[in-house]
PDB file of N, CA and C in Angstrom:
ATOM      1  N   UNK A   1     -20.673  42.886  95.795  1.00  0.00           N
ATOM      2  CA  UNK A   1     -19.333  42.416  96.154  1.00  0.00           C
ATOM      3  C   UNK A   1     -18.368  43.590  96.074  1.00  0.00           C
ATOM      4  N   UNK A   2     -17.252  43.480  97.002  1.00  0.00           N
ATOM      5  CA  UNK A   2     -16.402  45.026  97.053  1.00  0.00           C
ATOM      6  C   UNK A   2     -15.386  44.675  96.318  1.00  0.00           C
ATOM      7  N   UNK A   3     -14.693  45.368  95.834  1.00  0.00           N
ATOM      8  CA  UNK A   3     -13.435  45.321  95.142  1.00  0.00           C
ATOM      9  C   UNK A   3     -12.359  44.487  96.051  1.00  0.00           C
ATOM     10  N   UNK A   4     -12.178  44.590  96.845  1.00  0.00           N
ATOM     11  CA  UNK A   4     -11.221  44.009  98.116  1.00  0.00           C
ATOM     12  C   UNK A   4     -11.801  42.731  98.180  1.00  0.00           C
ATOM     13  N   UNK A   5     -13.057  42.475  97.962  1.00  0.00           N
ATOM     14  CA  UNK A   5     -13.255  40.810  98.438  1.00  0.00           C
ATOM     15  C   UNK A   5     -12.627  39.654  97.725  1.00  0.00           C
ATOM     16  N   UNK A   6     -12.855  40.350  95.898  1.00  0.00           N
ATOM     17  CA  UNK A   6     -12.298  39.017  95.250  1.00  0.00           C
ATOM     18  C   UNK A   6     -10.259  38.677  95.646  1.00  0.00           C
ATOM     19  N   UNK A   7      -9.477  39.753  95.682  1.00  0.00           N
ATOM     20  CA  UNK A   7      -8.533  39.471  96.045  1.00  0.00           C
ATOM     21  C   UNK A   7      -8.053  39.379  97.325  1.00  0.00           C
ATOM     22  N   UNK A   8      -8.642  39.732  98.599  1.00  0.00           N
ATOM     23  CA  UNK A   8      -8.516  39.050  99.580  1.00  0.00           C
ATOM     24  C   UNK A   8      -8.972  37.765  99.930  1.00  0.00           C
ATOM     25  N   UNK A   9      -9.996  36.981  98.849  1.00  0.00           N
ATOM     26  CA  UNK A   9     -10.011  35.939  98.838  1.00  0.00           C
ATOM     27  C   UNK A   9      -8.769  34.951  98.203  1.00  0.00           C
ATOM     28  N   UNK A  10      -8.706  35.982  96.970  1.00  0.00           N
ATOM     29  CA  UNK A  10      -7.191  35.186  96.591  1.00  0.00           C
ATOM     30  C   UNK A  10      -5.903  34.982  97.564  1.00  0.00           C
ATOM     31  N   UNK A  11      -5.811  35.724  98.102  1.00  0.00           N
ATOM     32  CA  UNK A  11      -4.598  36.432  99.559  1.00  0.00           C
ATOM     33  C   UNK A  11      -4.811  35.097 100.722  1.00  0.00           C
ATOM     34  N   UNK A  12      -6.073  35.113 101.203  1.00  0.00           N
ATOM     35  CA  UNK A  12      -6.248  33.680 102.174  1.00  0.00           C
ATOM     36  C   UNK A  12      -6.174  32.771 101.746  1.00  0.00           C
ATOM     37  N   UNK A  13      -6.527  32.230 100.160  1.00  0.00           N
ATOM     38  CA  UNK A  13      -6.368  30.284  99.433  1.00  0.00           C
ATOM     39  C   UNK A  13      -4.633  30.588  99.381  1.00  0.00           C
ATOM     40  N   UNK A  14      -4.217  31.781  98.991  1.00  0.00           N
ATOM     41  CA  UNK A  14      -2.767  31.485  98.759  1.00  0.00           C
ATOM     42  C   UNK A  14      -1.743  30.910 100.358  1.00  0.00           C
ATOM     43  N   UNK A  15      -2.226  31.625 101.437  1.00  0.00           N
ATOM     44  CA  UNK A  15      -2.171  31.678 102.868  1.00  0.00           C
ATOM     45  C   UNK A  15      -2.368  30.571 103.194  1.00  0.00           C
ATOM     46  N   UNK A  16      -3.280  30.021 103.002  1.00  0.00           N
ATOM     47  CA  UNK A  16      -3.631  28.383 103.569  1.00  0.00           C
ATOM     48  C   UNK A  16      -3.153  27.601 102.911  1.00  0.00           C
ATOM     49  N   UNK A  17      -2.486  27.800 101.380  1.00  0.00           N
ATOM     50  CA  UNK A  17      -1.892  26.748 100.340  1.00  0.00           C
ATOM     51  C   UNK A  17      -0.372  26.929 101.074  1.00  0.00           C
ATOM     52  N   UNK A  18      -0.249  27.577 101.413  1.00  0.00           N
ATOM     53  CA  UNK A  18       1.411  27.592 101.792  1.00  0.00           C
ATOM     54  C   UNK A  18       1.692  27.271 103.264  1.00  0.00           C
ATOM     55  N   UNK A  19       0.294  27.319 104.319  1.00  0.00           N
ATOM     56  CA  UNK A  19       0.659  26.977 105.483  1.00  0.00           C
ATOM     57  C   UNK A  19       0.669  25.453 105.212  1.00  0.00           C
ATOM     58  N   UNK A  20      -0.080  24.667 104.460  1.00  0.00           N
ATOM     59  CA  UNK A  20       0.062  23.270 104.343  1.00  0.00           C
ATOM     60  C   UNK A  20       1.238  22.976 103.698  1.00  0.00           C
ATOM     61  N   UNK A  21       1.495  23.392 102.374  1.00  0.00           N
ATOM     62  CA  UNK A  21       3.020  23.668 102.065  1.00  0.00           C
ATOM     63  C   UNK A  21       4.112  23.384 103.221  1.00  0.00           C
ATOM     64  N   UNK A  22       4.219  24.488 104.066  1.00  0.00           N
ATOM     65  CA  UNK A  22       5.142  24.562 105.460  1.00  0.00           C
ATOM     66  C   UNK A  22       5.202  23.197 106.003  1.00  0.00           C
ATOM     67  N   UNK A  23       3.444  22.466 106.351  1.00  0.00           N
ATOM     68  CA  UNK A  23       3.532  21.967 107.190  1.00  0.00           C
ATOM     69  C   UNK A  23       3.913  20.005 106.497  1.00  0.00           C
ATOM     70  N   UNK A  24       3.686  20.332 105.612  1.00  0.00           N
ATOM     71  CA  UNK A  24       4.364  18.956 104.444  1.00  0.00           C
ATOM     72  C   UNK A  24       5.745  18.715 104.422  1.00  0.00           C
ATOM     73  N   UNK A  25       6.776  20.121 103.817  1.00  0.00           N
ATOM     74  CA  UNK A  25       7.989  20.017 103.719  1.00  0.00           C
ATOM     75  C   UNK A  25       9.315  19.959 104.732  1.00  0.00           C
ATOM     76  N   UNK A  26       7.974  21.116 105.768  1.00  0.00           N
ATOM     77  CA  UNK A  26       9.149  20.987 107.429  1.00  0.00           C
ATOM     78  C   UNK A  26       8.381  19.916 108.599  1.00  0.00           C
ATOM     79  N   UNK A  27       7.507  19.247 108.387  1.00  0.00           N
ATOM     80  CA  UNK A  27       6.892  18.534 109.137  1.00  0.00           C
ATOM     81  C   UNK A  27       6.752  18.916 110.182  1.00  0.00           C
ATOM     82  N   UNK A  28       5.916  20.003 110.094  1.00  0.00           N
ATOM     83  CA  UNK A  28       5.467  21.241 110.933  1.00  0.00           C
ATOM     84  C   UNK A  28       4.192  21.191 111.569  1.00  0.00           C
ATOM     85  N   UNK A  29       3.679  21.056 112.932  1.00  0.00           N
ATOM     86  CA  UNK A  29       2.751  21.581 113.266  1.00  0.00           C
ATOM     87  C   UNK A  29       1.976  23.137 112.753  1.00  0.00           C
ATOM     88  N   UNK A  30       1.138  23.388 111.758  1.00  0.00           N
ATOM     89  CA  UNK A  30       0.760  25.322 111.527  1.00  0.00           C
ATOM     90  C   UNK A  30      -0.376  25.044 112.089  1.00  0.00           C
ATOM     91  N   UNK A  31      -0.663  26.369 112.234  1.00  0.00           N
ATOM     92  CA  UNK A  31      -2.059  26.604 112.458  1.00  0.00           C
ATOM     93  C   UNK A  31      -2.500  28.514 111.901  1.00  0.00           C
ATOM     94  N   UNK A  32      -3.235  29.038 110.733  1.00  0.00           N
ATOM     95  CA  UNK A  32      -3.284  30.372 110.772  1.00  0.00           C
ATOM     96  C   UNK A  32      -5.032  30.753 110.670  1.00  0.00           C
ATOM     97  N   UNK A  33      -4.561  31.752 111.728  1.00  0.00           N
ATOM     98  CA  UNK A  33      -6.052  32.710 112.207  1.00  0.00           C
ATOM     99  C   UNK A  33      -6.345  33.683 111.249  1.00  0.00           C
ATOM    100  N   UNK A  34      -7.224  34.138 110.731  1.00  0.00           N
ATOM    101  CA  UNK A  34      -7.537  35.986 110.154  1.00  0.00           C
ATOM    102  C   UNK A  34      -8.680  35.912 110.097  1.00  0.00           C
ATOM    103  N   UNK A  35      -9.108  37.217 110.209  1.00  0.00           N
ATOM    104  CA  UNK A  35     -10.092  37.556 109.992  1.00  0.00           C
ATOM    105  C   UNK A  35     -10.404  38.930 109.105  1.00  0.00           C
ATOM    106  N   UNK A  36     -11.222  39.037 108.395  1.00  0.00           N
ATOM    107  CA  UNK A  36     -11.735  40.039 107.552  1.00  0.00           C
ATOM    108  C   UNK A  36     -12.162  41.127 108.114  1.00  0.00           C
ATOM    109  N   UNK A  37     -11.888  41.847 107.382  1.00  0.00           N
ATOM    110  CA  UNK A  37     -12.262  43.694 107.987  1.00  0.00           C
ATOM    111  C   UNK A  37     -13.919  43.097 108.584  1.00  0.00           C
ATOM    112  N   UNK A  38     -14.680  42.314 107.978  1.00  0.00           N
ATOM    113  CA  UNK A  38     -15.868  42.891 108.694  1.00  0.00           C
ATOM    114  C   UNK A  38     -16.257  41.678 109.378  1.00  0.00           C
ATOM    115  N   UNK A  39     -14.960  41.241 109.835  1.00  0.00           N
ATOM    116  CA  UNK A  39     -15.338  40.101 110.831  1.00  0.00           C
ATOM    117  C   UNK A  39     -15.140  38.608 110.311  1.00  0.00           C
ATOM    118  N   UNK A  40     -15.152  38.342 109.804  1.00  0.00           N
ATOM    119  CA  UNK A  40     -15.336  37.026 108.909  1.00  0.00           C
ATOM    120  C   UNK A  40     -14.283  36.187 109.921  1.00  0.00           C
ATOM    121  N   UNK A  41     -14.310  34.732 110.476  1.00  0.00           N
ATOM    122  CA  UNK A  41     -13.366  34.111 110.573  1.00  0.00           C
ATOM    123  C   UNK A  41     -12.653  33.145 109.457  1.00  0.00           C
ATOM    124  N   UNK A  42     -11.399  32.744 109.362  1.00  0.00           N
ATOM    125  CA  UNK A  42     -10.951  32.082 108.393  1.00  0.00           C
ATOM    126  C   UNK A  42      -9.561  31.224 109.240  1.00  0.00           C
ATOM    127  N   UNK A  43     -10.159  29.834 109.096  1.00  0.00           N
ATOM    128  CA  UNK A  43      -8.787  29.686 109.532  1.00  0.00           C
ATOM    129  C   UNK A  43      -8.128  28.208 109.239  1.00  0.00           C
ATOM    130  N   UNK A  44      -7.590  27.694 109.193  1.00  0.00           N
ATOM    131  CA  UNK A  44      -6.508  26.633 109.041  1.00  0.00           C
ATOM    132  C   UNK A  44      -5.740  25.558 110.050  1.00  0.00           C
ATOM    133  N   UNK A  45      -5.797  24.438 110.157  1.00  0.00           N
ATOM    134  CA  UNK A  45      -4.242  23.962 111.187  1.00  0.00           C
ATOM    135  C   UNK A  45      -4.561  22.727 110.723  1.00  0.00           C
ATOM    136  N   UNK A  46      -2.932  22.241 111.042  1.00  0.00           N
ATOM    137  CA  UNK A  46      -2.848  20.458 110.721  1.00  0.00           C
ATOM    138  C   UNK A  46      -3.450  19.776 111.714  1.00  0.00           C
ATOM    139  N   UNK A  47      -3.194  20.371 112.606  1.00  0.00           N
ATOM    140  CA  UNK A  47      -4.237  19.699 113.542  1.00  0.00           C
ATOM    141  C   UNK A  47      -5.449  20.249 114.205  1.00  0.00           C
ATOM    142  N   UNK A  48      -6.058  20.640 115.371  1.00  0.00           N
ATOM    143  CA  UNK A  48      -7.011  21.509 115.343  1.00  0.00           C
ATOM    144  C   UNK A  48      -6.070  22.685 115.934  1.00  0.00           C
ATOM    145  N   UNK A  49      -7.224  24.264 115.738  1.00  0.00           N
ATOM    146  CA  UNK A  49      -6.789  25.153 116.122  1.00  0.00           C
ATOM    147  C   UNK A  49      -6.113  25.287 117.583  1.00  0.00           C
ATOM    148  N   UNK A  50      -7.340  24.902 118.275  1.00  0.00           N
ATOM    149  CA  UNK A  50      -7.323  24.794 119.677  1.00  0.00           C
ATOM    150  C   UNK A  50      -6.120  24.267 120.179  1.00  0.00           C
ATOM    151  N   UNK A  51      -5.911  22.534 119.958  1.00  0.00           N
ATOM    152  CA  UNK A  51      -4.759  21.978 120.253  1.00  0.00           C
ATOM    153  C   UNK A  51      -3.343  22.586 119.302  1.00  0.00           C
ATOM    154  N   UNK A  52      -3.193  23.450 118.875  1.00  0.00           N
ATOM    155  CA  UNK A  52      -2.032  24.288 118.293  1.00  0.00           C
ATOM    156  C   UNK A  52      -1.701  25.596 119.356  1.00  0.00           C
ATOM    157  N   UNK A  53      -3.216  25.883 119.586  1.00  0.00           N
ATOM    158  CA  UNK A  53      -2.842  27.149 120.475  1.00  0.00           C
ATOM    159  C   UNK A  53      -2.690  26.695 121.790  1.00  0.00           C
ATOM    160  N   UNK A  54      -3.154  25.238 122.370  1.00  0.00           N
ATOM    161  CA  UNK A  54      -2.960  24.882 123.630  1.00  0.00           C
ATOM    162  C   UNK A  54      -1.330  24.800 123.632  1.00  0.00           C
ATOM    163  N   UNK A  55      -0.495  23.974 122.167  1.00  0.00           N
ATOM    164  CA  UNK A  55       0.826  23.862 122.695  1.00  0.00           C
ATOM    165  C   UNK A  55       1.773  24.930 122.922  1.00  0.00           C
ATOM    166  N   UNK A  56       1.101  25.972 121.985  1.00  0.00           N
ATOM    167  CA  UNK A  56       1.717  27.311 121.932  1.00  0.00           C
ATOM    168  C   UNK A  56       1.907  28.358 123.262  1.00  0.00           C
ATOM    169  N   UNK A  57       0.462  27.873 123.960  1.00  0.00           N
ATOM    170  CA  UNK A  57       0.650  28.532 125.412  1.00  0.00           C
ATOM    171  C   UNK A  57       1.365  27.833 126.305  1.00  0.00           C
ATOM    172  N   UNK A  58       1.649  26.141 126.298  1.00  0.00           N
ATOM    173  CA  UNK A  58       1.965  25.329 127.273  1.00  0.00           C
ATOM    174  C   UNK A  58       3.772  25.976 126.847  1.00  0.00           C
ATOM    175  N   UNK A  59       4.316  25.927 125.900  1.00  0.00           N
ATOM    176  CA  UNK A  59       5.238  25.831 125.566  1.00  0.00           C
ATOM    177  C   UNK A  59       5.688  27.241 126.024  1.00  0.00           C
ATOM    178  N   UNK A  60       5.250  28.431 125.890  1.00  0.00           N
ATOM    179  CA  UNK A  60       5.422  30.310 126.725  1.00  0.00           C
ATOM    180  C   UNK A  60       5.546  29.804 127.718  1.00  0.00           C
ATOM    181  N   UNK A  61       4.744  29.259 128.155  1.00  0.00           N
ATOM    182  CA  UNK A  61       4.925  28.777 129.491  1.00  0.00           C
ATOM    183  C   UNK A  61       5.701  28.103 130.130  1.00  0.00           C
ATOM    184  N   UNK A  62       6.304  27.391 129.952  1.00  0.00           N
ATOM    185  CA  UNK A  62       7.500  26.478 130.004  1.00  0.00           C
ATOM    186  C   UNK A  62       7.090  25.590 130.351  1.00  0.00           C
ATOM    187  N   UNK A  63       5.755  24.434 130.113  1.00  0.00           N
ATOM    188  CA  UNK A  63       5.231  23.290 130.341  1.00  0.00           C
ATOM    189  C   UNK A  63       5.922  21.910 129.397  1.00  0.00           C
ATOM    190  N   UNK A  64       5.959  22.577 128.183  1.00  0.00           N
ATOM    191  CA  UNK A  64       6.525  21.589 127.297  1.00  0.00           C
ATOM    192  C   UNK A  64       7.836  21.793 126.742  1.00  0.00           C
ATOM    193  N   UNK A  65       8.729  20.928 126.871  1.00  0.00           N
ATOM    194  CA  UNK A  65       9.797  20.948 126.069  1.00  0.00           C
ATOM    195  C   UNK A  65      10.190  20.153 124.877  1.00  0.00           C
ATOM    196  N   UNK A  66       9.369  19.119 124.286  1.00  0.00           N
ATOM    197  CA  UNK A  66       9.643  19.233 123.015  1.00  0.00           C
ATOM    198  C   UNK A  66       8.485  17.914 122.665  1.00  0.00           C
ATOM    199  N   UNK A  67       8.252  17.694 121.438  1.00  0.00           N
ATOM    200  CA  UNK A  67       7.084  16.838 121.275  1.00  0.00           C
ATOM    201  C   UNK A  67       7.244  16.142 119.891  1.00  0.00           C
ATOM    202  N   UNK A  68       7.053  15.013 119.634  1.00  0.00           N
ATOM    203  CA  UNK A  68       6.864  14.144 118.625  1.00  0.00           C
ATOM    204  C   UNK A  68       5.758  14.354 117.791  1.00  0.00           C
ATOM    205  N   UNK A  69       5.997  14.214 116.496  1.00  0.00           N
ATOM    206  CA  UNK A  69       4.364  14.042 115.756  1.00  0.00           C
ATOM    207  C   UNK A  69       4.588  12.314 115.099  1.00  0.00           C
ATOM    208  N   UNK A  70       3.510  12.234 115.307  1.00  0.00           N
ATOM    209  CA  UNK A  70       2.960  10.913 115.089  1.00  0.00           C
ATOM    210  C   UNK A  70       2.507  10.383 113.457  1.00  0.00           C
ATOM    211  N   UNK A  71       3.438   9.807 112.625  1.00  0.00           N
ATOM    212  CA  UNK A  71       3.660   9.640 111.418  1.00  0.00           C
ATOM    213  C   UNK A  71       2.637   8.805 110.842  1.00  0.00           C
ATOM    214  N   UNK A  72       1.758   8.079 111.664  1.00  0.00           N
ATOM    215  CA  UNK A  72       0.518   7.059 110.952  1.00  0.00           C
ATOM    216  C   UNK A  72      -0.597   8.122 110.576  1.00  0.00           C
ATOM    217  N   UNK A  73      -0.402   9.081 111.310  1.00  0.00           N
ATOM    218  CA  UNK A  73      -1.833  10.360 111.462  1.00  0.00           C
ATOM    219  C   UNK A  73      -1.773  10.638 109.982  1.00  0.00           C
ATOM    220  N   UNK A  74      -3.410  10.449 109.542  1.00  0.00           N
ATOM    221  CA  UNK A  74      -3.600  11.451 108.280  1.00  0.00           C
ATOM    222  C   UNK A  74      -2.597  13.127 108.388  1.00  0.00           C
ATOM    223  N   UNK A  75      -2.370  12.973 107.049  1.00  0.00           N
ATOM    224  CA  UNK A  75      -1.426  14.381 106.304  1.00  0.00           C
ATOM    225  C   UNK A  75      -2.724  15.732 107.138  1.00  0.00           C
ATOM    226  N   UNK A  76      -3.693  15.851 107.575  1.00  0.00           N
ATOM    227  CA  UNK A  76      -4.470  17.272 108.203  1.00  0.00           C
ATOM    228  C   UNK A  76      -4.360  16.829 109.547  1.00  0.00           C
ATOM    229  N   UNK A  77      -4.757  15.899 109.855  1.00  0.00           N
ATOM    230  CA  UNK A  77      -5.042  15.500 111.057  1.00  0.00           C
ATOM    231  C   UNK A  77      -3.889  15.036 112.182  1.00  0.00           C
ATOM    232  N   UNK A  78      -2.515  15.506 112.069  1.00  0.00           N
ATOM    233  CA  UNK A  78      -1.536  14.702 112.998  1.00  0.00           C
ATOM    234  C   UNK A  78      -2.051  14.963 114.633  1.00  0.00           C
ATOM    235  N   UNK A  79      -1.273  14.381 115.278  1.00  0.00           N
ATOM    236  CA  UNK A  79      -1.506  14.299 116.500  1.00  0.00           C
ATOM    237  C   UNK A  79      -0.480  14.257 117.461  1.00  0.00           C
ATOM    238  N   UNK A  80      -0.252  14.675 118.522  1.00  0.00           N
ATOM    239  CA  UNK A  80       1.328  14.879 119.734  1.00  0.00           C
ATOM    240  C   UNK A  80       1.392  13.287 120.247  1.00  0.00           C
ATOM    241  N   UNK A  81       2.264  12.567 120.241  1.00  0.00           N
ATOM    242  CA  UNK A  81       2.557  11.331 120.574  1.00  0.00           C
ATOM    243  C   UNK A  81       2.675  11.741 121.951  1.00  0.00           C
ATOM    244  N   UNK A  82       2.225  10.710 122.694  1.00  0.00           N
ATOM    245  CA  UNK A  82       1.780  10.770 124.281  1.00  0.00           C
ATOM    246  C   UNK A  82       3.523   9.712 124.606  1.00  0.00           C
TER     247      UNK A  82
END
């Protein structure tokens, strides 16, 4: 084990404790990506990655202008009200 692993492990639980944090107190869609020097993926979102990065591009894009979250949805799992 390298010296860098045990506290970059600490560095990502703290990272993911606070993106849920975010996404509790501002009733926030998050979603966070990283990856480790030697590749490793690690990642996080209240909802899935994918559908975070789909709204993120629709929205650059100027497809979406603004969206509801849906309050019955499990606290990980919300969802965009249609």
């Amino acid at each position: 084990m390298q010296e860098t692993e045990v506290p970059g492990r600490r560095r990502r639980a703290t990272l993911i404790k606070k993106a849920k944090e975010l996404s509790i107190l501002c009733d926030a869609e998050v979603a966070v990506i990283a990856f480790t020097s030697d590749g490793k993926l690690h990642e996080y979102s209240t909802n899935s990655v994918e559908h975070t990065l789909s709204r993120y591009q629709n929205y650059k894009s100027g497809l979406v202008r603004t969206t509801k979250m849906d309050s019955d949805a499990p606290e990980e799992r919300r969802r965009e009200a249609v």
